[in-house]
C-alpha atoms as a PDB file:
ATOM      1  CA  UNK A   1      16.435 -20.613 -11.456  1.00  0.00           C
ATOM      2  CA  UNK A   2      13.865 -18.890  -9.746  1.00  0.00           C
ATOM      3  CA  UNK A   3      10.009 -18.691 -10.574  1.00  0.00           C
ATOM      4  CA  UNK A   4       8.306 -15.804 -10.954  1.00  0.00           C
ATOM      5  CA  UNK A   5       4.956 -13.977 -11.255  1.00  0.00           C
ATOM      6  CA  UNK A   6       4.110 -10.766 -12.574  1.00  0.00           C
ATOM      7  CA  UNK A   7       0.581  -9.905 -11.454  1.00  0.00           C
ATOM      8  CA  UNK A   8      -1.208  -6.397 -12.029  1.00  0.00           C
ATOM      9  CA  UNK A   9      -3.052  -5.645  -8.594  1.00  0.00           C
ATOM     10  CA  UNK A  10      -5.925  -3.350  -7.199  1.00  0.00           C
ATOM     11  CA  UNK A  11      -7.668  -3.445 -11.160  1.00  0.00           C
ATOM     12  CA  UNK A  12      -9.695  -6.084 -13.030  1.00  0.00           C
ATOM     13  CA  UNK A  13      -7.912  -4.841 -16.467  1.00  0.00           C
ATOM     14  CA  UNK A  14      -4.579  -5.971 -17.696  1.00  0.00           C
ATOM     15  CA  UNK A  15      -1.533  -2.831 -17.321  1.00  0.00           C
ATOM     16  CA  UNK A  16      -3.873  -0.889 -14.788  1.00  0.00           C
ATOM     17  CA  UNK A  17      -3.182  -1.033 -11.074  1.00  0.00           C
ATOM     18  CA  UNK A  18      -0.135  -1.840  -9.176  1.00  0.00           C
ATOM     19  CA  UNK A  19       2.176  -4.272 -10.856  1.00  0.00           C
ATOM     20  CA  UNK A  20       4.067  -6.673  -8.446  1.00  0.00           C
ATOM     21  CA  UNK A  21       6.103  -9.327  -8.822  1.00  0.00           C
ATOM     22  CA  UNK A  22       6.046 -12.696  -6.736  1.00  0.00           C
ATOM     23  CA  UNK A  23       9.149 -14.517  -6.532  1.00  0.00           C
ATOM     24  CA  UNK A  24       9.086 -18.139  -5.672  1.00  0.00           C
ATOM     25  CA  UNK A  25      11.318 -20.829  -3.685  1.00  0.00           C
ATOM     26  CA  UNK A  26      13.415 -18.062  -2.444  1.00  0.00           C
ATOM     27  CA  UNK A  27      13.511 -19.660   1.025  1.00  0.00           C
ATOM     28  CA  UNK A  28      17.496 -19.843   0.629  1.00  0.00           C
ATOM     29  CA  UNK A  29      18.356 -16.344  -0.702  1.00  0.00           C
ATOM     30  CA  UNK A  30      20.115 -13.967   2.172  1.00  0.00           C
ATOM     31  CA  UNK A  31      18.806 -11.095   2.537  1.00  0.00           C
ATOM     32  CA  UNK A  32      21.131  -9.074   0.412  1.00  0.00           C
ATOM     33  CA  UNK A  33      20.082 -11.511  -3.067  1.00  0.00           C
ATOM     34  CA  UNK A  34      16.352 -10.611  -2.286  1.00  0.00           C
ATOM     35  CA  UNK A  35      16.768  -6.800  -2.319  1.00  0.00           C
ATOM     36  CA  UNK A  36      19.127  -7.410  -5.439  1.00  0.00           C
ATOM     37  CA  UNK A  37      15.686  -8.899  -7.010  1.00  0.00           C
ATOM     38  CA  UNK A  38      13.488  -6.031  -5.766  1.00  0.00           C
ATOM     39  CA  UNK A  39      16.116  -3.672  -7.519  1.00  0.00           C
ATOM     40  CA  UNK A  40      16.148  -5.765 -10.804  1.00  0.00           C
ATOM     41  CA  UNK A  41      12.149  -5.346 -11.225  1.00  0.00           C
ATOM     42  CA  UNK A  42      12.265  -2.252  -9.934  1.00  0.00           C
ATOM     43  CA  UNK A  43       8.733  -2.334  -9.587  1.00  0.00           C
ATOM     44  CA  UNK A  44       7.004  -0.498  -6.119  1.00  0.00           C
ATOM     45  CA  UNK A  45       7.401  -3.873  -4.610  1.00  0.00           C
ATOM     46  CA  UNK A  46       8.834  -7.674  -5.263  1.00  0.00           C
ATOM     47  CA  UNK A  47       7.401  -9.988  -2.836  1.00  0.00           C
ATOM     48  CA  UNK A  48       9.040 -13.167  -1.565  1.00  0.00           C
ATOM     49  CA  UNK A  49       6.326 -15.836  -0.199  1.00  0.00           C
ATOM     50  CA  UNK A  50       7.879 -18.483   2.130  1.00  0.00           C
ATOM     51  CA  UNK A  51       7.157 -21.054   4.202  1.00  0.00           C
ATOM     52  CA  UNK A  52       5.720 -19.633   8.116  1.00  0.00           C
ATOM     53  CA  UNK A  53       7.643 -19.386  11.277  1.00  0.00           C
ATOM     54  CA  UNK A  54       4.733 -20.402  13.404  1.00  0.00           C
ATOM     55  CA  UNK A  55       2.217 -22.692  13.170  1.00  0.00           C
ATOM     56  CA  UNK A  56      -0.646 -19.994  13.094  1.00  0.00           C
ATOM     57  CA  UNK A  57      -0.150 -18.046   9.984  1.00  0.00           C
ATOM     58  CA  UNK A  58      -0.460 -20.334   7.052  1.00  0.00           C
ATOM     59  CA  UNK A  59       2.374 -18.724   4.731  1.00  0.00           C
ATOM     60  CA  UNK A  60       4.860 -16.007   5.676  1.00  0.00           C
ATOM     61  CA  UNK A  61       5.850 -12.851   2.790  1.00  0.00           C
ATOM     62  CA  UNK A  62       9.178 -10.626   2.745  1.00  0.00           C
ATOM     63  CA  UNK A  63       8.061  -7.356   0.704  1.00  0.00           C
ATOM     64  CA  UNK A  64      10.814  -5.282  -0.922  1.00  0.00           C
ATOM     65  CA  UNK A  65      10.854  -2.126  -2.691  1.00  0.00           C
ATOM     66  CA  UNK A  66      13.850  -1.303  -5.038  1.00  0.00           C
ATOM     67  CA  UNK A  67      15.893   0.652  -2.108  1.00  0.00           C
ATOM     68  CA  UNK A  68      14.465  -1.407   1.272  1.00  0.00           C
ATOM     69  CA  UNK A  69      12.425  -4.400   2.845  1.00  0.00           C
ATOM     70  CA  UNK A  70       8.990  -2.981   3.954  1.00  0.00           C
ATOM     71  CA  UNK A  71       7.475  -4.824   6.835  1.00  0.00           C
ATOM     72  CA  UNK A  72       3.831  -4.521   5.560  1.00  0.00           C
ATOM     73  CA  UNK A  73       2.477  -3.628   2.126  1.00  0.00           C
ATOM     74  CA  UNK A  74      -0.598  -3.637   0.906  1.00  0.00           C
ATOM     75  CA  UNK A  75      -0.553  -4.824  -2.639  1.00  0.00           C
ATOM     76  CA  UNK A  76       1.943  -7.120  -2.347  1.00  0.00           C
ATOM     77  CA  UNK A  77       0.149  -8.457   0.572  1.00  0.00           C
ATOM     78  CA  UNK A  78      -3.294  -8.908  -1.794  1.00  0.00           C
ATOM     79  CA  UNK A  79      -0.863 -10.075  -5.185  1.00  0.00           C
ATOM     80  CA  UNK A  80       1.046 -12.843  -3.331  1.00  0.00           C
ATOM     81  CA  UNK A  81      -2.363 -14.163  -1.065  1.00  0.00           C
ATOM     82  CA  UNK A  82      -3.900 -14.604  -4.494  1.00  0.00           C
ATOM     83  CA  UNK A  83      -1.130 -15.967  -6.647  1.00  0.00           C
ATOM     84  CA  UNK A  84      -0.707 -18.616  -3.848  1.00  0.00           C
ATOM     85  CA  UNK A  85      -4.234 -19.383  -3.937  1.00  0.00           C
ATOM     86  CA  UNK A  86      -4.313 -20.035  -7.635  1.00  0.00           C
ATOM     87  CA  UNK A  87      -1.320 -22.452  -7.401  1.00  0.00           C
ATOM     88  CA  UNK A  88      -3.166 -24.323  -4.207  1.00  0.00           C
ATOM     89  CA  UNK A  89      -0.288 -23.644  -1.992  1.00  0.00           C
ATOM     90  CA  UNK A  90      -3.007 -22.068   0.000  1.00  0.00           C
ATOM     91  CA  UNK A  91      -6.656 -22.323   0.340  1.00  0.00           C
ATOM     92  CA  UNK A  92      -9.621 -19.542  -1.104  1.00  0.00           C
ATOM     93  CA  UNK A  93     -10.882 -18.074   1.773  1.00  0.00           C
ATOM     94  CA  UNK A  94      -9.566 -16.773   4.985  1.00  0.00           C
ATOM     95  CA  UNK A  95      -6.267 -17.583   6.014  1.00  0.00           C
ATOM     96  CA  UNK A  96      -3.477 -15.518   8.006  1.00  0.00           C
ATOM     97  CA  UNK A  97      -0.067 -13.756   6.396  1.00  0.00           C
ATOM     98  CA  UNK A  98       3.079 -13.862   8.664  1.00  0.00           C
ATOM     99  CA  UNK A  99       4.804 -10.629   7.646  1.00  0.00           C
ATOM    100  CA  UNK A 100       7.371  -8.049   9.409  1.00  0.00           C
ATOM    101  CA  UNK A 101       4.198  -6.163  10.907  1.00  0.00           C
ATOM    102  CA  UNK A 102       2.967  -9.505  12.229  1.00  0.00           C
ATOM    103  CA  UNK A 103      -0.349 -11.921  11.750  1.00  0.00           C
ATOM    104  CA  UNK A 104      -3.044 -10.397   9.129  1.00  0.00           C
ATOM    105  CA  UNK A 105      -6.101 -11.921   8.295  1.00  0.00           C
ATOM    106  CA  UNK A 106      -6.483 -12.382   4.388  1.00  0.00           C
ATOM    107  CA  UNK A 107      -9.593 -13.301   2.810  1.00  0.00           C
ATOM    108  CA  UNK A 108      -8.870 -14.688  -0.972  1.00  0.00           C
ATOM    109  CA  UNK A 109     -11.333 -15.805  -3.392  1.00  0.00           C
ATOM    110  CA  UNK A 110     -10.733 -16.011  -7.354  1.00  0.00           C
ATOM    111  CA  UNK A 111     -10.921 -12.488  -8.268  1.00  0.00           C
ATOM    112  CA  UNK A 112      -8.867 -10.527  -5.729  1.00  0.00           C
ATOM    113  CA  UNK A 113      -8.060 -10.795  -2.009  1.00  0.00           C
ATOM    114  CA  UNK A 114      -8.459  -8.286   0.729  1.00  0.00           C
ATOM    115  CA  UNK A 115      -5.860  -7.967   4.370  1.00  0.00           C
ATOM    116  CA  UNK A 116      -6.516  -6.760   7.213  1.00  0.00           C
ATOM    117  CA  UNK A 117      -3.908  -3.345   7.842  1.00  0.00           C
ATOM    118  CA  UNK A 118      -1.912  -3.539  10.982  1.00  0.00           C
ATOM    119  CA  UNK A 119      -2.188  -1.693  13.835  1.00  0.00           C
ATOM    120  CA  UNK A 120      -3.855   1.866  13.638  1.00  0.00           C
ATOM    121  CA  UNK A 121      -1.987   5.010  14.645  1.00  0.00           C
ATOM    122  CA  UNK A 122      -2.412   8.488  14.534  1.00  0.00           C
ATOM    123  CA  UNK A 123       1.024  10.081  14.512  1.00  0.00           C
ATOM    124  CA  UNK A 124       1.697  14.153  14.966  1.00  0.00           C
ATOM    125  CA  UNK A 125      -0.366  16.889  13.019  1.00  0.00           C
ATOM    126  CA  UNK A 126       1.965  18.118  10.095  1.00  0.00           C
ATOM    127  CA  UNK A 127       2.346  21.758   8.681  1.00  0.00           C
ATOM    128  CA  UNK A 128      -0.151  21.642   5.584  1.00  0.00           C
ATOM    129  CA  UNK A 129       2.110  24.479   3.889  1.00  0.00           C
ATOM    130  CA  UNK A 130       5.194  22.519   4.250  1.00  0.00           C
ATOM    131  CA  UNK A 131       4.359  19.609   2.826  1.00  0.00           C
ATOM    132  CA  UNK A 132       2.390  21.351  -0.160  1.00  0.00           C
ATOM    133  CA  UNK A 133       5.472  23.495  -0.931  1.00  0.00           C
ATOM    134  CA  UNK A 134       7.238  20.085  -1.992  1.00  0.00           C
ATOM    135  CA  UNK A 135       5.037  19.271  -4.110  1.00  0.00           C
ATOM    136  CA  UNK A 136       4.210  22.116  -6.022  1.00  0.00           C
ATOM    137  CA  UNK A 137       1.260  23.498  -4.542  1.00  0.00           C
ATOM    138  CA  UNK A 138       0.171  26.119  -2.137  1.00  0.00           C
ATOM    139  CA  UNK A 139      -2.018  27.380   1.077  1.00  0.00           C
ATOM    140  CA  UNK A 140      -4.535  27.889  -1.727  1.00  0.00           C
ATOM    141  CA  UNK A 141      -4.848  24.709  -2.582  1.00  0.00           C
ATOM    142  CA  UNK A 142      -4.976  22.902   0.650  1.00  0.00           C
ATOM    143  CA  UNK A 143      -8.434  21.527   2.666  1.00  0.00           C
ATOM    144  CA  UNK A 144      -9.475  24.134   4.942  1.00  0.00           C
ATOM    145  CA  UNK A 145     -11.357  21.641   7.152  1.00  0.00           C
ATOM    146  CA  UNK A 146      -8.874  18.548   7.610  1.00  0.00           C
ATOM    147  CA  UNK A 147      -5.618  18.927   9.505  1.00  0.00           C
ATOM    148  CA  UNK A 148      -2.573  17.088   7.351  1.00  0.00           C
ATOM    149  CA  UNK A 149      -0.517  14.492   9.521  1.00  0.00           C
ATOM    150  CA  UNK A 150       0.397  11.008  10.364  1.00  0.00           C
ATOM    151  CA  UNK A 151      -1.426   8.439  10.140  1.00  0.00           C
ATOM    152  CA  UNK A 152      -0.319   4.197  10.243  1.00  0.00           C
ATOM    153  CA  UNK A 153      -2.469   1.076  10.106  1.00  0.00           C
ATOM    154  CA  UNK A 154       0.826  -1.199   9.655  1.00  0.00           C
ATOM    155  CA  UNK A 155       3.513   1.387   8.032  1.00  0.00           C
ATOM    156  CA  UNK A 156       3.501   5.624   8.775  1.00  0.00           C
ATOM    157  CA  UNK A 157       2.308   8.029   5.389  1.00  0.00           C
ATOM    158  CA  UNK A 158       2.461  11.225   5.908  1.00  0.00           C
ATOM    159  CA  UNK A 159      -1.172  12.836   4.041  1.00  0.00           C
ATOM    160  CA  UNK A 160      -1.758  16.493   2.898  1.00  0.00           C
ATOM    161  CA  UNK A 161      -5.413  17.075   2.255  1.00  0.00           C
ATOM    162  CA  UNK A 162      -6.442  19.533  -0.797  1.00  0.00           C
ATOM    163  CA  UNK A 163      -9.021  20.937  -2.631  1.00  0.00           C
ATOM    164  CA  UNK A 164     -10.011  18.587  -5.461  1.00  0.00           C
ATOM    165  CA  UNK A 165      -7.771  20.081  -8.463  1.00  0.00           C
ATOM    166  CA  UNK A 166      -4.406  19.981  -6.632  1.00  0.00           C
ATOM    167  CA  UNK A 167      -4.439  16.371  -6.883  1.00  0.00           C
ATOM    168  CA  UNK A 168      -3.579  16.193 -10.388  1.00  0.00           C
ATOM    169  CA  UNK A 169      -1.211  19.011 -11.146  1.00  0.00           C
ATOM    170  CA  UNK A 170       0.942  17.797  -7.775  1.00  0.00           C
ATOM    171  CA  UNK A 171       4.377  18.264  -8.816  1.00  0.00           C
ATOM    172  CA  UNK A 172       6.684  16.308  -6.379  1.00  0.00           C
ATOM    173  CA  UNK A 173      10.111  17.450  -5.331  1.00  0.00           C
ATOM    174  CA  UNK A 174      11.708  14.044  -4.584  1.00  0.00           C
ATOM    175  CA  UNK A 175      14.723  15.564  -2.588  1.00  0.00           C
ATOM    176  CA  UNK A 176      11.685  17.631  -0.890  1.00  0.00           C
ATOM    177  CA  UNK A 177       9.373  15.343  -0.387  1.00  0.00           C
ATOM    178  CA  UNK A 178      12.068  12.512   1.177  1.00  0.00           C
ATOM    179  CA  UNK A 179      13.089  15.402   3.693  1.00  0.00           C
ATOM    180  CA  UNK A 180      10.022  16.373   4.949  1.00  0.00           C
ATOM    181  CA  UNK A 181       8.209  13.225   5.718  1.00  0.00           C
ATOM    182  CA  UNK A 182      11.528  10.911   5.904  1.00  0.00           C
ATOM    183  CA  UNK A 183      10.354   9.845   9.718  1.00  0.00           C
ATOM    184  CA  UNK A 184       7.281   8.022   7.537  1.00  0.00           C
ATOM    185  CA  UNK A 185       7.095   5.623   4.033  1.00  0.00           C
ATOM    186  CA  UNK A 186       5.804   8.434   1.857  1.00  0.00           C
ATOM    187  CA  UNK A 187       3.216  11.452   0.897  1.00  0.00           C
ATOM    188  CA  UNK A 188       0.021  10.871   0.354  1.00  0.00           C
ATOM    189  CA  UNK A 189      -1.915  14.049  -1.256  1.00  0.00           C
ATOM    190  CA  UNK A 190      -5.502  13.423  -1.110  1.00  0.00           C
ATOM    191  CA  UNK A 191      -8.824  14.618  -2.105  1.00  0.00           C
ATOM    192  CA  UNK A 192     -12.085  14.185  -0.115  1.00  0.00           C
ATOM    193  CA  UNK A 193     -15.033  13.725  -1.235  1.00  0.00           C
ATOM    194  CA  UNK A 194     -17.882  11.340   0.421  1.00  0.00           C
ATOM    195  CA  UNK A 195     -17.655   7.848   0.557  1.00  0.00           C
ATOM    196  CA  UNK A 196     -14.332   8.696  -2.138  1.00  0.00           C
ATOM    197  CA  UNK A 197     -10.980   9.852  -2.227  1.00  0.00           C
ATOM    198  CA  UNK A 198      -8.545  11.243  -4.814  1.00  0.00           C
ATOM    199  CA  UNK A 199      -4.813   9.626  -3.893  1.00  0.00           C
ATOM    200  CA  UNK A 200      -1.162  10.157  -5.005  1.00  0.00           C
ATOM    201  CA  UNK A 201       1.428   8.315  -3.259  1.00  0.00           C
ATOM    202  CA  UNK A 202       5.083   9.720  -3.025  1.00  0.00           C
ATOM    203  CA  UNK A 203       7.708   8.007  -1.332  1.00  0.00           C
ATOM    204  CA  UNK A 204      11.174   8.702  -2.901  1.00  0.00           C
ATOM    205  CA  UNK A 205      12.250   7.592   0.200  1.00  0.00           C
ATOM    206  CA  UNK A 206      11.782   3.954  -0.431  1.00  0.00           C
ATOM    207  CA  UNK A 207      12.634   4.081  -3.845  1.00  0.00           C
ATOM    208  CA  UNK A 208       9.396   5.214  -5.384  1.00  0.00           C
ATOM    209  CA  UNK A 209       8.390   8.200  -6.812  1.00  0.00           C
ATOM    210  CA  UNK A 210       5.078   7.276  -6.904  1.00  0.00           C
ATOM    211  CA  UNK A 211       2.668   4.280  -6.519  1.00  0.00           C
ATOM    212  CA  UNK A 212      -0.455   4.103  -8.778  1.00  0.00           C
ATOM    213  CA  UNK A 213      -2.102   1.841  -5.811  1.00  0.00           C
ATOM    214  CA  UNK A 214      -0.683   2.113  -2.243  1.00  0.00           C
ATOM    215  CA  UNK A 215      -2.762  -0.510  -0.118  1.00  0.00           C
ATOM    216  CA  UNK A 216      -0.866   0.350   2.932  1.00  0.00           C
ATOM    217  CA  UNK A 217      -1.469   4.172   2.734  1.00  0.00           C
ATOM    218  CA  UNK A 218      -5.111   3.010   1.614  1.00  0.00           C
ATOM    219  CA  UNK A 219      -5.543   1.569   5.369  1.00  0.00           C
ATOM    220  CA  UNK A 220      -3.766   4.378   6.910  1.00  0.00           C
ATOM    221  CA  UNK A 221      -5.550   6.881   5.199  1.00  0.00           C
ATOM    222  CA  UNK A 222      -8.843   4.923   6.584  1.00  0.00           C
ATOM    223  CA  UNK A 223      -7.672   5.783  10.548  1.00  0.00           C
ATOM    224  CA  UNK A 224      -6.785   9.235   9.031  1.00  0.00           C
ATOM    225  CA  UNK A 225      -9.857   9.998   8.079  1.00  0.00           C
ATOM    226  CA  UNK A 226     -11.719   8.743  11.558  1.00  0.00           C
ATOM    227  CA  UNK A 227      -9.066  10.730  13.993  1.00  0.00           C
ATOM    228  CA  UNK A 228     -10.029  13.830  11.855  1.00  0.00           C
ATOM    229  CA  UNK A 229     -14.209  12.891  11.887  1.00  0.00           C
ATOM    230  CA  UNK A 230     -14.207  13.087   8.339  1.00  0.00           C
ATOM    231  CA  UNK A 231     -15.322   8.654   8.956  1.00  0.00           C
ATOM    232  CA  UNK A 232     -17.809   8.119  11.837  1.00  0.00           C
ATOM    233  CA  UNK A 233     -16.609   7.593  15.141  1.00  0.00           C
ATOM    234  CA  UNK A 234     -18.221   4.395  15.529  1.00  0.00           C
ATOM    235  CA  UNK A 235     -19.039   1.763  13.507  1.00  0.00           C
ATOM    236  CA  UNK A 236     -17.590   0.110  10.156  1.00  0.00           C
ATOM    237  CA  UNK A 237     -17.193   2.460   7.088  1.00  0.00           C
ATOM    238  CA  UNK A 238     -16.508   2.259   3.624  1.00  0.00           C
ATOM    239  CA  UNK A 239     -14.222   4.597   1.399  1.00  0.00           C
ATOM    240  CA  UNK A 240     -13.504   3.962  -2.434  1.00  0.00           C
ATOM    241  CA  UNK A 241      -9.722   5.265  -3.303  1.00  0.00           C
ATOM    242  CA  UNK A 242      -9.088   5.588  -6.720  1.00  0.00           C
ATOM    243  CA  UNK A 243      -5.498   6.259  -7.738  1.00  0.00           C
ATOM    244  CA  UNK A 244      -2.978   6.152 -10.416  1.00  0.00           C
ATOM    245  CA  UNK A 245      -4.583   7.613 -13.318  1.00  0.00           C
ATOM    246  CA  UNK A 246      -2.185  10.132 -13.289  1.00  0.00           C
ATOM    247  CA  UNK A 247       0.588   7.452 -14.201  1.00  0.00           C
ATOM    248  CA  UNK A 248      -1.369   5.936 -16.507  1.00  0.00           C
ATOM    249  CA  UNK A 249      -2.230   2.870 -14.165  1.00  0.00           C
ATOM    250  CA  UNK A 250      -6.135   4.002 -13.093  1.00  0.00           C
ATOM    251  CA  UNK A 251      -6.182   1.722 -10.189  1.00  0.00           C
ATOM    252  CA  UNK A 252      -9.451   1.439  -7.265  1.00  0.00           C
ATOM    253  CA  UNK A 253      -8.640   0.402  -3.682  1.00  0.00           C
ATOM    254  CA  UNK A 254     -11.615  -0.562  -1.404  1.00  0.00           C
ATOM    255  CA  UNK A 255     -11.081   0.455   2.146  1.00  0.00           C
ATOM    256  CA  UNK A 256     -13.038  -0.779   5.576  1.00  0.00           C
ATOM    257  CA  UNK A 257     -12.773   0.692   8.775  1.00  0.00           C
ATOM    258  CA  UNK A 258     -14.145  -0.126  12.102  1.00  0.00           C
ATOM    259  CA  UNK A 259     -14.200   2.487  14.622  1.00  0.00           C
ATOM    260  CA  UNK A 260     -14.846   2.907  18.452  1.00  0.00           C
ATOM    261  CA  UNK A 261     -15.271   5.968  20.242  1.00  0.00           C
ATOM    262  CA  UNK A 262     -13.960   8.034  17.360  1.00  0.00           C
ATOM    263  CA  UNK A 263     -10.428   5.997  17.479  1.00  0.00           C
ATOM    264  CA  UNK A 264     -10.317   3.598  14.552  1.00  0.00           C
ATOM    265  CA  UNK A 265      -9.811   0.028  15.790  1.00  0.00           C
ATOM    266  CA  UNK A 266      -9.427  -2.179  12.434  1.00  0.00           C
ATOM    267  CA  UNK A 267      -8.943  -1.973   8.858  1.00  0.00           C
ATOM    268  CA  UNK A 268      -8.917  -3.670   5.622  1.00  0.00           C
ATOM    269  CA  UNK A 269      -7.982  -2.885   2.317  1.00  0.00           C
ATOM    270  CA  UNK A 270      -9.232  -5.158  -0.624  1.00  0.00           C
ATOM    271  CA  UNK A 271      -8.612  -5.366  -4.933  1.00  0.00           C
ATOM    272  CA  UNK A 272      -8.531  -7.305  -8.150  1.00  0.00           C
ATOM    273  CA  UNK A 273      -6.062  -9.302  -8.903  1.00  0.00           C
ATOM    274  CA  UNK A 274      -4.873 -10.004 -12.912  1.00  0.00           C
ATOM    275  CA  UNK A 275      -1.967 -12.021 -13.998  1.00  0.00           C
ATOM    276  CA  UNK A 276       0.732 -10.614 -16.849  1.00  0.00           C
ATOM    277  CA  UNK A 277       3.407 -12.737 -16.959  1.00  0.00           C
ATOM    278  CA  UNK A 278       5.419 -15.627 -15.802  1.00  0.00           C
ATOM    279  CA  UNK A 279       9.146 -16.701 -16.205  1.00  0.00           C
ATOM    280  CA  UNK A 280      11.902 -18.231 -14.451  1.00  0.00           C
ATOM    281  CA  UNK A 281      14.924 -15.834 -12.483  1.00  0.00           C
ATOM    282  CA  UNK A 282      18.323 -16.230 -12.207  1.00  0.00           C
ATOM    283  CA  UNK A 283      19.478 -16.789  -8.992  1.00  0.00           C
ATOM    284  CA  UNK A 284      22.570 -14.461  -7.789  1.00  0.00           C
ATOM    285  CA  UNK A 285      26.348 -16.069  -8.071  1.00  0.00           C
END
């Protein structure tokens, strides 16, 4: 038997946010048993915490969705930091995660955690009427003053940028959407507004629809927004995401970005943490 958590993340309310689930002593599974998990919850993401491969991270995580290992995540990145911090396998404060996009800094305290994205990337501009067309919406509705494209700070989203209404009456092709951006983990559509943004996540791709709190796309988002000056070129900035409420699952993602030159340099996306459940898992045959 296997012990599990079941931990509602990025909310400070009980079945809001992201749900993940945190699956313990899995340091013997292959592989193959681990995705069988992630499949089983079929949550956004199952997170296995294990112990580090190097002496300067102080706890390494395997993040799956139900169709592939991820090698960041956001909100399994803040779920897991916290859940181990409850049970004192690691300390409150700041300590480092040993993940497949490397060493992030996590700060943890009772409420919530916050992790450092990876490294920041700006990827190719996108056609804006492209990617609305798969998901319901049109040249009408898109941003006239930010260019859609691709944007990582650990894992590539793809993010269209619209006029305040799309957001909510997006209606995602999955076969669509999975074609268009399948060189990145999902869609983003997003709404700008200052200091604020309005975010669906789609990413069929990986097994999920959509995600009512995306951490990872929170962080990319943030070196989105500075390659296209909508975030000052230099400094630290804050941006408020709020996302889900379309599924139900109102969730709020605070986002950090430090900048240089008008290239963003570092990121961190931080949340609420509330525990659901508990139980024990059967291990595979």
């Amino acid at each position: 038997m296997l012990r599990y958590d079941v931990v509602d993340v990025f909310t400070d309310r009980a079945y809001a946010g992201n749900p993940l689930a945190v699956v313990h002593g899995a340091e013997g599974l292959p592989t193959a048993a681990m995705q069988a998990i992630a499949a089983e919850f079929h949550l956004s993401e199952t997170a296995f915490p294990l112990p580090p491969t190097t002496d300067e991270a102080d706890y390494r995580v395997r993040i799956f969705t139900p169709a592939r290992e991820l090698p960041f995540a956001g909100h399994p990145s803040v779920g897991t930091a916290w859940v181990l911090a409850r049970d004192r396998v690691i300390s409150y404060g700041e300590v480092v995660q040993e993940c497949g996009a490397g060493l992030l800094p996590v700060a943890v305290d009772s409420v919530g955690a916050g992790v450092r994205g990876g490294t920041p990337e700006i990827g190719p501009r996108r056609d804006g009427c492209e990617l609305a067309a798969t998901v319901g919406l049109t040249a009408d509705d898109l941003d006239p003053d930010v260019v859609p494209g691709i944007a990582a700070a650990g894992i590539p989203f793809a993010f269209l940028p619209v006029r305040a209404p799309a957001v909510a009456v997006a209606r995602p092709d999955d076969a669509a959407v999975a074609a268009a951006t399948a060189d990145t983990t999902g869609l983003g559509v997003v709404a700008l507004a200052p200091g604020t943004a309005h975010l669906r996540m789609f990413g069929p791709q990986v097994g999920v629809p959509e995600d009512p709190a995306t951490g990872s796309a929170a962080v990319a988002l943030g070196v989105f927004l500075v390659d296209r000056g909508v975030l000052p070129a230099d400094g630290t900035s804050t941006v408020t995401i709020a996302q889900g409420a379309e599924m139900g699952r109102p969730s709020r993602l605070e986002v950090t970005v430090t900048a240089r030159g008008g290239v963003a340099v570092e990121t961190m996306v931080q949340g609420q943490v509330v525990p659901i459940a508990r139980g024990d898992l059967l291990t595979l045959p």
